[in-house]
PDB file of N, CA and C in Angstrom:
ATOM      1  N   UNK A   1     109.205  88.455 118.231  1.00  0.00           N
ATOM      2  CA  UNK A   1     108.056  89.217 117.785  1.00  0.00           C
ATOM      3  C   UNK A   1     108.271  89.654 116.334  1.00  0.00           C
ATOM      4  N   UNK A   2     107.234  89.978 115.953  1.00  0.00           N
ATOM      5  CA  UNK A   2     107.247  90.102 114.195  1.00  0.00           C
ATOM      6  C   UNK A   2     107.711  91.575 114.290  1.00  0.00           C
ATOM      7  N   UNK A   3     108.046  92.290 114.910  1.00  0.00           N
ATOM      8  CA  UNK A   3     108.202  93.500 115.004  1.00  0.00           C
ATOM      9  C   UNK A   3     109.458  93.652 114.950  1.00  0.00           C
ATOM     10  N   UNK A   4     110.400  92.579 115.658  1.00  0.00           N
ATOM     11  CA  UNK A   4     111.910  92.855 115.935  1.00  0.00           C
ATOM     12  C   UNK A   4     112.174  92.429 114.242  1.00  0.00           C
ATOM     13  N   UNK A   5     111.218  91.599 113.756  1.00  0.00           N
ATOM     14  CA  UNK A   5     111.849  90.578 112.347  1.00  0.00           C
ATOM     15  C   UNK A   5     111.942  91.875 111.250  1.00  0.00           C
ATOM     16  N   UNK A   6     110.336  92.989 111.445  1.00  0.00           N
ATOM     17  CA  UNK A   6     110.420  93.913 110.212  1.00  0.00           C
ATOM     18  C   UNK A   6     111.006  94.845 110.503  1.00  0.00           C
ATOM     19  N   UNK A   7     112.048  95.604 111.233  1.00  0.00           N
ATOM     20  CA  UNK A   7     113.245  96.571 111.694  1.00  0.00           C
ATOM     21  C   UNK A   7     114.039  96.020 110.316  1.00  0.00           C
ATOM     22  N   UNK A   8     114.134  94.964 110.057  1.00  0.00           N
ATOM     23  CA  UNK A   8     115.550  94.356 109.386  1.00  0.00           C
ATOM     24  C   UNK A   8     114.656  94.446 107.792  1.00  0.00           C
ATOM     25  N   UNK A   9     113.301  94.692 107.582  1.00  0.00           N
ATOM     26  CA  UNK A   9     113.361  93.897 106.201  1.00  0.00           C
ATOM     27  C   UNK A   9     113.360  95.038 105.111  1.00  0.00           C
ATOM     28  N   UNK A  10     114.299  96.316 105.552  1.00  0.00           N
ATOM     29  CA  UNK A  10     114.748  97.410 104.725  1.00  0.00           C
ATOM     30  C   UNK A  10     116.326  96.506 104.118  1.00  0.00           C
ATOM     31  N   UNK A  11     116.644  95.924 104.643  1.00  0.00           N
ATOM     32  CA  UNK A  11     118.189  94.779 104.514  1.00  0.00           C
ATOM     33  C   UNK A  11     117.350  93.755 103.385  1.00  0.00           C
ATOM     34  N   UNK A  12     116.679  93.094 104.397  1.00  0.00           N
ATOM     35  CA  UNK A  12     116.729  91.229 103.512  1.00  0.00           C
ATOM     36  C   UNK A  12     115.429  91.355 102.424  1.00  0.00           C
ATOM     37  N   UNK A  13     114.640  92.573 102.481  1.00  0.00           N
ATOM     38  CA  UNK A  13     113.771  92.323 101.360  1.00  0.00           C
ATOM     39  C   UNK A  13     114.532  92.166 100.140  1.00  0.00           C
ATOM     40  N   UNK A  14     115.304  93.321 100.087  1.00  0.00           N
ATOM     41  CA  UNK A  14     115.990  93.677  98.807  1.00  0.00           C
ATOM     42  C   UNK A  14     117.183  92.873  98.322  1.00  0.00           C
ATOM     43  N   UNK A  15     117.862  92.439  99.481  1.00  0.00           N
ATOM     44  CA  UNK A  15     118.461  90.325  99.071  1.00  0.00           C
ATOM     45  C   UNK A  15     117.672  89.742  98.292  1.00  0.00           C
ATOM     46  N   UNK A  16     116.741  89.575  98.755  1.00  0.00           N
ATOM     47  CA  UNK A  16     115.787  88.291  98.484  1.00  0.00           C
ATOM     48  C   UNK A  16     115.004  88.555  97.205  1.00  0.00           C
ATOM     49  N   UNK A  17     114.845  90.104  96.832  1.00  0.00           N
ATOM     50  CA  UNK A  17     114.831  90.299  95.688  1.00  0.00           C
ATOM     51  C   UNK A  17     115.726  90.066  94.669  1.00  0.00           C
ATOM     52  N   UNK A  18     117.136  90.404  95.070  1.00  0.00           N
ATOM     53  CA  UNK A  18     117.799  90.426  94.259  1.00  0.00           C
ATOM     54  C   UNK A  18     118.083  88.504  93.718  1.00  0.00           C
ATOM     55  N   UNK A  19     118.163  88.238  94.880  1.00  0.00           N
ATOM     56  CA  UNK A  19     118.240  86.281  94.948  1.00  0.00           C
ATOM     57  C   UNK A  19     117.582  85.775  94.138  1.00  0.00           C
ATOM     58  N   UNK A  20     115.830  86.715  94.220  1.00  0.00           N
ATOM     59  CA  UNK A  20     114.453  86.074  93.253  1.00  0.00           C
ATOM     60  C   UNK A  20     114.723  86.224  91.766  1.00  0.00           C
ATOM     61  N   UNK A  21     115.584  87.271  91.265  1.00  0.00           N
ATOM     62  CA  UNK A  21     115.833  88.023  90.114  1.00  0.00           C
ATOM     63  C   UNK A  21     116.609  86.888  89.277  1.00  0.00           C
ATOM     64  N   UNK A  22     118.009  86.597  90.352  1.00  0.00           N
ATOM     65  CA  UNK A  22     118.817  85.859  89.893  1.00  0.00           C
ATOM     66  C   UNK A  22     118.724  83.782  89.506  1.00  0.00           C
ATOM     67  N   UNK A  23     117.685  83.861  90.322  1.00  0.00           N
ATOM     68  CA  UNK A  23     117.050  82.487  89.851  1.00  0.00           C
ATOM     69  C   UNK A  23     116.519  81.862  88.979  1.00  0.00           C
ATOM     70  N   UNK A  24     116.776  81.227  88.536  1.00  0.00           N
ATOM     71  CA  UNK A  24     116.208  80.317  86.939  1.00  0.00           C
ATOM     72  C   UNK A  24     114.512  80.467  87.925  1.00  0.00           C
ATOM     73  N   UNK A  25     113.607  80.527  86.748  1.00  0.00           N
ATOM     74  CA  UNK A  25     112.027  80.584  87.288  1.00  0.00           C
ATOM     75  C   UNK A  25     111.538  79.590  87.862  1.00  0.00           C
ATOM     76  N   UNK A  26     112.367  78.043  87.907  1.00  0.00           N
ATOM     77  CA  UNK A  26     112.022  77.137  88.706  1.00  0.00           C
ATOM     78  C   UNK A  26     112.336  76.592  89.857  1.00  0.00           C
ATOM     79  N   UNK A  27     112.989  77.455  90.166  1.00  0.00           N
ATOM     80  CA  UNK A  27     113.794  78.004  91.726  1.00  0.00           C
ATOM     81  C   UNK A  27     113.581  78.933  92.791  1.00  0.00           C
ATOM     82  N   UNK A  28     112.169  79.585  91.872  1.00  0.00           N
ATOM     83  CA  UNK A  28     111.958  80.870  92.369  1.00  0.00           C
ATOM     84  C   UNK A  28     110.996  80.885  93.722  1.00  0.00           C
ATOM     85  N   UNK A  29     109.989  79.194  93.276  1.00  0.00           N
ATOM     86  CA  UNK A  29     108.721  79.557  94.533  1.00  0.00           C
ATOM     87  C   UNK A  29     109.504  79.826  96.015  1.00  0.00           C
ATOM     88  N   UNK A  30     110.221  79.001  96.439  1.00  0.00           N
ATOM     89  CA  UNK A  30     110.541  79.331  97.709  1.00  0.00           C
ATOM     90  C   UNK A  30     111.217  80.385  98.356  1.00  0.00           C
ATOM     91  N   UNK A  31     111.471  81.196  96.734  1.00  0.00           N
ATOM     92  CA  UNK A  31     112.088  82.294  97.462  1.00  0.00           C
ATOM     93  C   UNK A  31     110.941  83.301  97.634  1.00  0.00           C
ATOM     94  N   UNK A  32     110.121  83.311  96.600  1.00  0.00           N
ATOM     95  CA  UNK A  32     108.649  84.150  96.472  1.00  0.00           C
ATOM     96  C   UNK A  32     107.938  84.014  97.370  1.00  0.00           C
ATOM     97  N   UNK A  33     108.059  82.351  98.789  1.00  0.00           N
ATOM     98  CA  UNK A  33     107.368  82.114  99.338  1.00  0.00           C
ATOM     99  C   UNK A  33     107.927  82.964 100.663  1.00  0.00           C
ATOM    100  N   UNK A  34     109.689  83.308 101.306  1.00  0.00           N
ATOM    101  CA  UNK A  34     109.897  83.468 101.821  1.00  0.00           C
ATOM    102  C   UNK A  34     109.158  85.290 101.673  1.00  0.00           C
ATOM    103  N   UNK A  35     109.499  85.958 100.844  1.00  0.00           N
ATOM    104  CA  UNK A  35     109.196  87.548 100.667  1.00  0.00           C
ATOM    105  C   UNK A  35     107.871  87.272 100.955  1.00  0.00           C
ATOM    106  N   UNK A  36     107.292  87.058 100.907  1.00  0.00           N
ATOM    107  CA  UNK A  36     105.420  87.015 101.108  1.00  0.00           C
ATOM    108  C   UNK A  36     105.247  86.841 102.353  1.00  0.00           C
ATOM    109  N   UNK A  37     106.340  85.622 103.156  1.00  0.00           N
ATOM    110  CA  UNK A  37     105.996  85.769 104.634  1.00  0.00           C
ATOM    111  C   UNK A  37     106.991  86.802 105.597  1.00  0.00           C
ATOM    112  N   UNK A  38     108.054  87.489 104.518  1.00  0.00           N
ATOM    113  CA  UNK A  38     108.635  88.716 105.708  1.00  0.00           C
ATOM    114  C   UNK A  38     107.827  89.994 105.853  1.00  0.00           C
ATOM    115  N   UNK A  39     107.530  90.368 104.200  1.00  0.00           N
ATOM    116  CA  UNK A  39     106.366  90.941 103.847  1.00  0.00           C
ATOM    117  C   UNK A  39     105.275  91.568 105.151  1.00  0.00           C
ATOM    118  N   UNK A  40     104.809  90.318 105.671  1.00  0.00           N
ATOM    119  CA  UNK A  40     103.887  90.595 106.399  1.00  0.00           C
ATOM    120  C   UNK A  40     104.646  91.028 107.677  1.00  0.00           C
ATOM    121  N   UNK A  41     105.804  90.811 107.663  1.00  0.00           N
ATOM    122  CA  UNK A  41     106.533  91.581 109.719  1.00  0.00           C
ATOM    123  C   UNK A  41     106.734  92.763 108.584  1.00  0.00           C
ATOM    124  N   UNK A  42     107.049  93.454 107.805  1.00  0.00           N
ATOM    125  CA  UNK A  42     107.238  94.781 106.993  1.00  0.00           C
ATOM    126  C   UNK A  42     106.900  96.181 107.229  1.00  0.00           C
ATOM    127  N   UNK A  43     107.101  97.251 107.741  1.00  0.00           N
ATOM    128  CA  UNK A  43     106.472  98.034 108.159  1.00  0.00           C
ATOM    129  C   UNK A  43     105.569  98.429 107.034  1.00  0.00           C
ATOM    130  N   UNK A  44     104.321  99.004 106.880  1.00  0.00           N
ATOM    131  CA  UNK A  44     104.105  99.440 105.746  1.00  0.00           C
ATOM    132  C   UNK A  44     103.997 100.502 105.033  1.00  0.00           C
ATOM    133  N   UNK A  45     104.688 101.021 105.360  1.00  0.00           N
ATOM    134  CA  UNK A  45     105.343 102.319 104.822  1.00  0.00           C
ATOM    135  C   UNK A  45     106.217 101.576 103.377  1.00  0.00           C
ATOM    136  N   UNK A  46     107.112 100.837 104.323  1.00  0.00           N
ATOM    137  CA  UNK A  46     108.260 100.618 103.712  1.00  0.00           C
ATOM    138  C   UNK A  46     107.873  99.690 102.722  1.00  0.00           C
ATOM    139  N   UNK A  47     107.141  98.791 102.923  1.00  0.00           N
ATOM    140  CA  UNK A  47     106.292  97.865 101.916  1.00  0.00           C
ATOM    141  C   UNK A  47     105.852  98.492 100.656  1.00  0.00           C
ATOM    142  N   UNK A  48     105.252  99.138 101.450  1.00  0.00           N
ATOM    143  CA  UNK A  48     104.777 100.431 100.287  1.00  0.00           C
ATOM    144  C   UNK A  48     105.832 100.663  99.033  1.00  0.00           C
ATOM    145  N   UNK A  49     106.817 101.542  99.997  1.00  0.00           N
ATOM    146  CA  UNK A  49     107.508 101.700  98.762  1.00  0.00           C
ATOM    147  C   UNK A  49     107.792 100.592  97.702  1.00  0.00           C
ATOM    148  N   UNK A  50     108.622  99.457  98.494  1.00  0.00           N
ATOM    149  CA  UNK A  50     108.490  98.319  97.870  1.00  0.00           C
ATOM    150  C   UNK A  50     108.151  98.402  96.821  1.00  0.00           C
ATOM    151  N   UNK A  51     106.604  97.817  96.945  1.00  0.00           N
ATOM    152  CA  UNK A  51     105.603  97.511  95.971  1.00  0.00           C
ATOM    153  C   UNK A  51     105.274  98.531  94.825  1.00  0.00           C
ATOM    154  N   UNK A  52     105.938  99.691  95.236  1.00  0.00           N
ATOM    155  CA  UNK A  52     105.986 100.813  94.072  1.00  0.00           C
ATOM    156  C   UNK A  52     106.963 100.604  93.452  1.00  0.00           C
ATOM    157  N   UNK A  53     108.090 100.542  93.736  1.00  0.00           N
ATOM    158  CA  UNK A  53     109.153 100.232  93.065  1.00  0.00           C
ATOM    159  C   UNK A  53     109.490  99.081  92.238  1.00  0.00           C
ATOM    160  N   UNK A  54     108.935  98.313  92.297  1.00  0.00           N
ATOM    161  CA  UNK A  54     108.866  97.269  91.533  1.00  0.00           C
ATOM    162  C   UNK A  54     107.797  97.168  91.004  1.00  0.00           C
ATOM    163  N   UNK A  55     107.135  97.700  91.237  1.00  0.00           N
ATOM    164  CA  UNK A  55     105.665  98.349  90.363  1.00  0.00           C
ATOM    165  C   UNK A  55     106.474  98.989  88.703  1.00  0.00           C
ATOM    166  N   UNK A  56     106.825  99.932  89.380  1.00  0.00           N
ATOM    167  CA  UNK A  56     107.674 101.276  88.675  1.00  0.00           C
ATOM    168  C   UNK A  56     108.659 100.459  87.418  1.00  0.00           C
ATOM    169  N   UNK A  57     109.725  99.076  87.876  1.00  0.00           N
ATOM    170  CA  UNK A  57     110.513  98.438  87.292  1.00  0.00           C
ATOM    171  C   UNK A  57     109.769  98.145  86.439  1.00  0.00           C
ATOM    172  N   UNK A  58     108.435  97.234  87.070  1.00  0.00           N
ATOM    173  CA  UNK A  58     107.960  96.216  85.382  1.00  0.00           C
ATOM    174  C   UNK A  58     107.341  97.357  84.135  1.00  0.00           C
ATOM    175  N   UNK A  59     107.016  98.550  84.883  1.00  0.00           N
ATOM    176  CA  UNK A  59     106.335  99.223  83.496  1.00  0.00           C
ATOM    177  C   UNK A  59     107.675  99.422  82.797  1.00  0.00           C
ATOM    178  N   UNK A  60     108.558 100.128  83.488  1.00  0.00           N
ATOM    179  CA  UNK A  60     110.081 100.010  82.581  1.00  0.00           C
ATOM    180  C   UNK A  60     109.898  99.101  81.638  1.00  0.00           C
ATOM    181  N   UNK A  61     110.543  97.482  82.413  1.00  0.00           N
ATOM    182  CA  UNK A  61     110.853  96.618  81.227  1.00  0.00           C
ATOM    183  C   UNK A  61     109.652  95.995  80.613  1.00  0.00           C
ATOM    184  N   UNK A  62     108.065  96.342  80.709  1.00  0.00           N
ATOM    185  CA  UNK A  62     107.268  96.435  79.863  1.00  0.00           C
ATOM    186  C   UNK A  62     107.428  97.511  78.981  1.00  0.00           C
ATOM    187  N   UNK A  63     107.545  98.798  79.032  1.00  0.00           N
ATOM    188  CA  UNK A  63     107.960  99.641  77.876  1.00  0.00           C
ATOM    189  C   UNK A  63     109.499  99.316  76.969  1.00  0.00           C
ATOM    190  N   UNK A  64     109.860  99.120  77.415  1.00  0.00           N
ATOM    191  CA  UNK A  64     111.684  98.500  76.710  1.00  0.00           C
ATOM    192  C   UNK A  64     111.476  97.388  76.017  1.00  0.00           C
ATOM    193  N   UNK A  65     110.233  96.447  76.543  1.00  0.00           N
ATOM    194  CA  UNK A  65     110.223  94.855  76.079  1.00  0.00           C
ATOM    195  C   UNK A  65     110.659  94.934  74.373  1.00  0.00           C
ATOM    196  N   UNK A  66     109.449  95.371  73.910  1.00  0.00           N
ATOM    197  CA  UNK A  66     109.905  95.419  72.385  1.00  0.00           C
ATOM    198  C   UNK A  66     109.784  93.813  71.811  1.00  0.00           C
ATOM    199  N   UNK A  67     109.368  92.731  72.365  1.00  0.00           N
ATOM    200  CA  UNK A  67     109.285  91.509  72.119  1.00  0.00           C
ATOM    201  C   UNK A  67     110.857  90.716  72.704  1.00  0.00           C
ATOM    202  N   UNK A  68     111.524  91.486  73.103  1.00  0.00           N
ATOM    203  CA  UNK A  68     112.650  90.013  73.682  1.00  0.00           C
ATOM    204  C   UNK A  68     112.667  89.955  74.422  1.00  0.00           C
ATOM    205  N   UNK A  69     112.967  88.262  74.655  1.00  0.00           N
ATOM    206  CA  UNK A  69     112.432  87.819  75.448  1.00  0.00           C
ATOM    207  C   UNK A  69     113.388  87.765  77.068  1.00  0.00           C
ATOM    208  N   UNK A  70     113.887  88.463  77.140  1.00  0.00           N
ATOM    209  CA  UNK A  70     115.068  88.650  78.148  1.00  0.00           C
ATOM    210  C   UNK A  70     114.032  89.440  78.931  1.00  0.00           C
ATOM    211  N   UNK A  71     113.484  90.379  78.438  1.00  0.00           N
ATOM    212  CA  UNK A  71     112.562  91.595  78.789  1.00  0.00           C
ATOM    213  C   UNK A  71     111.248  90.775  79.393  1.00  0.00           C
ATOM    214  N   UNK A  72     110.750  89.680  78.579  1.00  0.00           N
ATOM    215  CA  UNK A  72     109.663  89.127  78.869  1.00  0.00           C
ATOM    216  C   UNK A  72     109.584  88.549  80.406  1.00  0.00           C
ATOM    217  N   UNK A  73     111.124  87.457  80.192  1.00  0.00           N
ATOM    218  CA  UNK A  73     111.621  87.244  81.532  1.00  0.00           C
ATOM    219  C   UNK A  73     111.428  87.548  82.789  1.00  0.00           C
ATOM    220  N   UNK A  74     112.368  89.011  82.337  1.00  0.00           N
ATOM    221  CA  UNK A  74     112.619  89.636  83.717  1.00  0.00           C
ATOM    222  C   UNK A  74     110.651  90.674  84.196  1.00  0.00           C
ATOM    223  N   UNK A  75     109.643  90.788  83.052  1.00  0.00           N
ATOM    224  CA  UNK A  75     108.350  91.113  83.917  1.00  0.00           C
ATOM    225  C   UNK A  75     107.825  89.997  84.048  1.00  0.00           C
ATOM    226  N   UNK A  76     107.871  88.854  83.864  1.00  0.00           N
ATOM    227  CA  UNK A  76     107.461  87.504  84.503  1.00  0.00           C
ATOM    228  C   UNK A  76     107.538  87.454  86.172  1.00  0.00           C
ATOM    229  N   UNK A  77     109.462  87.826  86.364  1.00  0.00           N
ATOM    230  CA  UNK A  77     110.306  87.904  87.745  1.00  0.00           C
ATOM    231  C   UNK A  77     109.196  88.883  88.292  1.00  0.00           C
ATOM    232  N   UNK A  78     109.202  90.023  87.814  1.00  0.00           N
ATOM    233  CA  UNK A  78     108.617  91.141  89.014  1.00  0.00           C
ATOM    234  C   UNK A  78     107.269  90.925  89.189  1.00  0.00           C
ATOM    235  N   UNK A  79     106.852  90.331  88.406  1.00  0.00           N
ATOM    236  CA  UNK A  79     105.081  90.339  88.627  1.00  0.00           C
ATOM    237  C   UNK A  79     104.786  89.192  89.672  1.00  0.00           C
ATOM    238  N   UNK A  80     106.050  87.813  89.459  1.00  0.00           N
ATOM    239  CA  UNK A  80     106.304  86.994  91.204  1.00  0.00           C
ATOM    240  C   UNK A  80     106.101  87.897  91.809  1.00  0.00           C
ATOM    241  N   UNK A  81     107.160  88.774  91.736  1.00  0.00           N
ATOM    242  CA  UNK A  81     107.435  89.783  93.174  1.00  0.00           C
ATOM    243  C   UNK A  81     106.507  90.493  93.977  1.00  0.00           C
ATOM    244  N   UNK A  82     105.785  90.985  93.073  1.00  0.00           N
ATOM    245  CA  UNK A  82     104.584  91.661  93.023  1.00  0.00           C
ATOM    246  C   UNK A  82     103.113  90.649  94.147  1.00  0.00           C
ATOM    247  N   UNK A  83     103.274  89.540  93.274  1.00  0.00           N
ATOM    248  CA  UNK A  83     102.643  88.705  93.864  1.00  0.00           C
ATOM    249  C   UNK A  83     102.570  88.473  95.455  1.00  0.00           C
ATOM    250  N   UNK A  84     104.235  88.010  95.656  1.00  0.00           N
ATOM    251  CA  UNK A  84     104.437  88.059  96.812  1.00  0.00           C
ATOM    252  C   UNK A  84     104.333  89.070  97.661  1.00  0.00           C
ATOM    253  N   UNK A  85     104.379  90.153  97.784  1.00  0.00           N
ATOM    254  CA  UNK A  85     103.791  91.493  98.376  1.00  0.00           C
ATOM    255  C   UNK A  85     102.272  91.874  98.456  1.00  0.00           C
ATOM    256  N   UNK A  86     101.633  91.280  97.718  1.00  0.00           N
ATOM    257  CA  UNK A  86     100.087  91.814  97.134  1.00  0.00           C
ATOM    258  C   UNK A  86      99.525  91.614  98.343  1.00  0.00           C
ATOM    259  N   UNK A  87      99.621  90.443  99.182  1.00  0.00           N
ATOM    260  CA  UNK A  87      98.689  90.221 100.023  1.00  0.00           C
ATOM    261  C   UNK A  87      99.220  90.854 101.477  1.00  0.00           C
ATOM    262  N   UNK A  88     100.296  91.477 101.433  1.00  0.00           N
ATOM    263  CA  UNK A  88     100.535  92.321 102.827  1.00  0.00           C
ATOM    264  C   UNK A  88     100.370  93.874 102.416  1.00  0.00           C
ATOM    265  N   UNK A  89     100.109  94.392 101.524  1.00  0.00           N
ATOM    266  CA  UNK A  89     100.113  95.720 100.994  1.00  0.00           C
ATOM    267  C   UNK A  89      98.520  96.565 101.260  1.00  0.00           C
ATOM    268  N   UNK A  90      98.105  97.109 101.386  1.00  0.00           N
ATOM    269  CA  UNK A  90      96.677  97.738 101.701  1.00  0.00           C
ATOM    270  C   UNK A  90      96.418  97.586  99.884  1.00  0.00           C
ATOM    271  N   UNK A  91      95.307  96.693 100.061  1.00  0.00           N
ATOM    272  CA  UNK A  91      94.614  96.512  98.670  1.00  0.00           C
ATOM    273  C   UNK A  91      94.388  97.554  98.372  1.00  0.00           C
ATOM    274  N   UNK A  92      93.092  98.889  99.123  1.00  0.00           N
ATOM    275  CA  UNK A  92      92.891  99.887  98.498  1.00  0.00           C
ATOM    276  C   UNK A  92      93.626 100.961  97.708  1.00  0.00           C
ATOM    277  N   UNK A  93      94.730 100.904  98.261  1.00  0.00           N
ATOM    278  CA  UNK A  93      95.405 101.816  97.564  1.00  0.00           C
ATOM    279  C   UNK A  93      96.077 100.750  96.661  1.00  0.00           C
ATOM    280  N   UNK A  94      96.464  99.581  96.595  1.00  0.00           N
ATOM    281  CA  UNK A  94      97.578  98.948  95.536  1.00  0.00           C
ATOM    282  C   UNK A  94      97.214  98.195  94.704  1.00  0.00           C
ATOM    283  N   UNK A  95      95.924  97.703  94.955  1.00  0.00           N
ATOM    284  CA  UNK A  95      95.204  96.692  94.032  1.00  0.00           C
ATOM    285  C   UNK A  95      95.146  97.655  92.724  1.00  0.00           C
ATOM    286  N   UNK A  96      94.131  99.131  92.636  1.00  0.00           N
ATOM    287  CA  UNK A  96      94.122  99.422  91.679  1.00  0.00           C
ATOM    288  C   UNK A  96      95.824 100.417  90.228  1.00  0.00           C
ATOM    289  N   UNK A  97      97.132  99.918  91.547  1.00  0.00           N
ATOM    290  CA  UNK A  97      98.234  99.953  90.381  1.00  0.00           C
ATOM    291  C   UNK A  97      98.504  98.937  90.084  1.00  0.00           C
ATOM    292  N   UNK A  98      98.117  98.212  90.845  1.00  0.00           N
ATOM    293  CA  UNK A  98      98.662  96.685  90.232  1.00  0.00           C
ATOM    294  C   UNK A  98      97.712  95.981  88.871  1.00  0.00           C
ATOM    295  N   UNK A  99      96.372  96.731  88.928  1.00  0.00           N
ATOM    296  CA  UNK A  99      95.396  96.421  87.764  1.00  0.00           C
ATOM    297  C   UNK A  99      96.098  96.702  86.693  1.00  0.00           C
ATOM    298  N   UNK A 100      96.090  98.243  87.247  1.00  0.00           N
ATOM    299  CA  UNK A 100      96.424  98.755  85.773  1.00  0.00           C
ATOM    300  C   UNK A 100      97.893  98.269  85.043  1.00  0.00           C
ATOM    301  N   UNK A 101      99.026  97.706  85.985  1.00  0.00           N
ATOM    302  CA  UNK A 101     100.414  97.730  85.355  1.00  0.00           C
ATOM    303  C   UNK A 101     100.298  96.630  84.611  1.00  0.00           C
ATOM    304  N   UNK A 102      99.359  95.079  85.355  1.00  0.00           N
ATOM    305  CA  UNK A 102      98.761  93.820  84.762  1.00  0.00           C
ATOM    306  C   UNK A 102      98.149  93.831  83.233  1.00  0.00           C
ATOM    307  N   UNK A 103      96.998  94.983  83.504  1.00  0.00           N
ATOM    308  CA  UNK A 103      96.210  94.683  82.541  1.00  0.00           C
ATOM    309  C   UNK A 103      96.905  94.656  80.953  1.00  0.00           C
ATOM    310  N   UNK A 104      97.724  95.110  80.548  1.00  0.00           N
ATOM    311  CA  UNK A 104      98.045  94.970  79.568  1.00  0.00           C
ATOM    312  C   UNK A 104      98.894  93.333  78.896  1.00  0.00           C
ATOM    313  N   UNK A 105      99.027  92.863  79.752  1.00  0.00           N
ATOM    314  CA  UNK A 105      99.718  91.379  79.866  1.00  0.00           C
ATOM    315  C   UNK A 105      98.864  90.332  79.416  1.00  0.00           C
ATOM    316  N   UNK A 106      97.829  90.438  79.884  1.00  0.00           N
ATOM    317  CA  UNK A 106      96.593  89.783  79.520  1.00  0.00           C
ATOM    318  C   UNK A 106      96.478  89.427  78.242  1.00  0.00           C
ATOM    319  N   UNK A 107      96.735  90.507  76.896  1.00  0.00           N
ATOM    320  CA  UNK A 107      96.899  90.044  75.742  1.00  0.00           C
ATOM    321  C   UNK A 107      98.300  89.558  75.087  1.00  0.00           C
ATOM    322  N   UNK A 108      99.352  89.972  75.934  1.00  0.00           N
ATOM    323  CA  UNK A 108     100.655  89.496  75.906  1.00  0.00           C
ATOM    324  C   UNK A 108     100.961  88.705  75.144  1.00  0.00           C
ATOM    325  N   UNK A 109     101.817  88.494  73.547  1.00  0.00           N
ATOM    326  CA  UNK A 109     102.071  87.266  73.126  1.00  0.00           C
ATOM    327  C   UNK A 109     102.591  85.556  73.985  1.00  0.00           C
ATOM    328  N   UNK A 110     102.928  86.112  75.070  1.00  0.00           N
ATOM    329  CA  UNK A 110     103.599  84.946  75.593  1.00  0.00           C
ATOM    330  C   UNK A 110     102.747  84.569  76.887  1.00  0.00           C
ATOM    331  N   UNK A 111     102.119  83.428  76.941  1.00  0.00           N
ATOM    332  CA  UNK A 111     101.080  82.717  77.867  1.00  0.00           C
ATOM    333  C   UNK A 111     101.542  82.607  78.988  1.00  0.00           C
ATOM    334  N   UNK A 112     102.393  82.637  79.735  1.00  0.00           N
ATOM    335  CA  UNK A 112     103.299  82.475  80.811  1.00  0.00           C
ATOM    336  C   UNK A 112     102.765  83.811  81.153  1.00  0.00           C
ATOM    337  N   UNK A 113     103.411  84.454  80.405  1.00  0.00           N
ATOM    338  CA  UNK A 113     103.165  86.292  81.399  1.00  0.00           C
ATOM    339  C   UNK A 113     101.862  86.441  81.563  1.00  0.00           C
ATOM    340  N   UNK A 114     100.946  86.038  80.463  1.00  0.00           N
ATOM    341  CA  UNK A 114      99.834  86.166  80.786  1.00  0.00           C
ATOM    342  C   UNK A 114      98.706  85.423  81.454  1.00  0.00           C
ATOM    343  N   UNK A 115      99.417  84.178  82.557  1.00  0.00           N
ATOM    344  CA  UNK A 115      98.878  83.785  83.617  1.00  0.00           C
ATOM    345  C   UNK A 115      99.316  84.061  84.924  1.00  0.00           C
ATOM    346  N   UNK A 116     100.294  85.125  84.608  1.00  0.00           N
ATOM    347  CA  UNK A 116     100.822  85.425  85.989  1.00  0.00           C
ATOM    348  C   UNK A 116     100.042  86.707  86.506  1.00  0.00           C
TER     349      UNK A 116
END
């Protein structure tokens, strides 16, 4: 049952984050694909936080960016992350932080970030 799977995903989310982090970006879908489907056994509480917290990270290394591209990188990584969570998270409440942390990317010098 999906129930026994999300007890555990206070453990393997935050692996699999850390796994997603550590991956060259063309290595990353299947791990982005796996978080999106534990995601959904997730309690959502705990999701929640999640998705705040890595919410919370990219404005970090969007404020730090400063143009390098190490910085660019790593909000490329979280906005995957992000991704992968979006669709198990209660839109109403998360869609509109996730607007706002996005919207500034949009004009982003670097086209990558700003199709993600």
């Amino acid at each position: 049952s999906l129930d026994a799977i999300g007890v555990y995903a206070k453990n393997f989310l935050p692996l699999l984050f850390n796994l997603h982090q550590a991956e060259p970006p063309e290595k990353r879908a299947p791990i982005q694909e796996a978080i999106g489907a534990y995601a959904t056994a997730a309690p959502p509480e705990m999701l929640s936080d999640f998705f705040k917290s890595v919410l919370r990270k990219l404005l970090e290394a969007a404020a730090a960016a400063d143009g390098a591209q190490v910085s660019t990188d790593m909000q490329g990584s979280l906005i995957e992350l992000l991704i992968a969570l979006t669709p198990a998270v209660s839109a109403k409440e998360h869609a509109p932080l996730l607007w706002r942390a996005s919207r500034p990317n949009l004009s982003h010098p670097d086209a990558a970030l700003q199709k993600k």
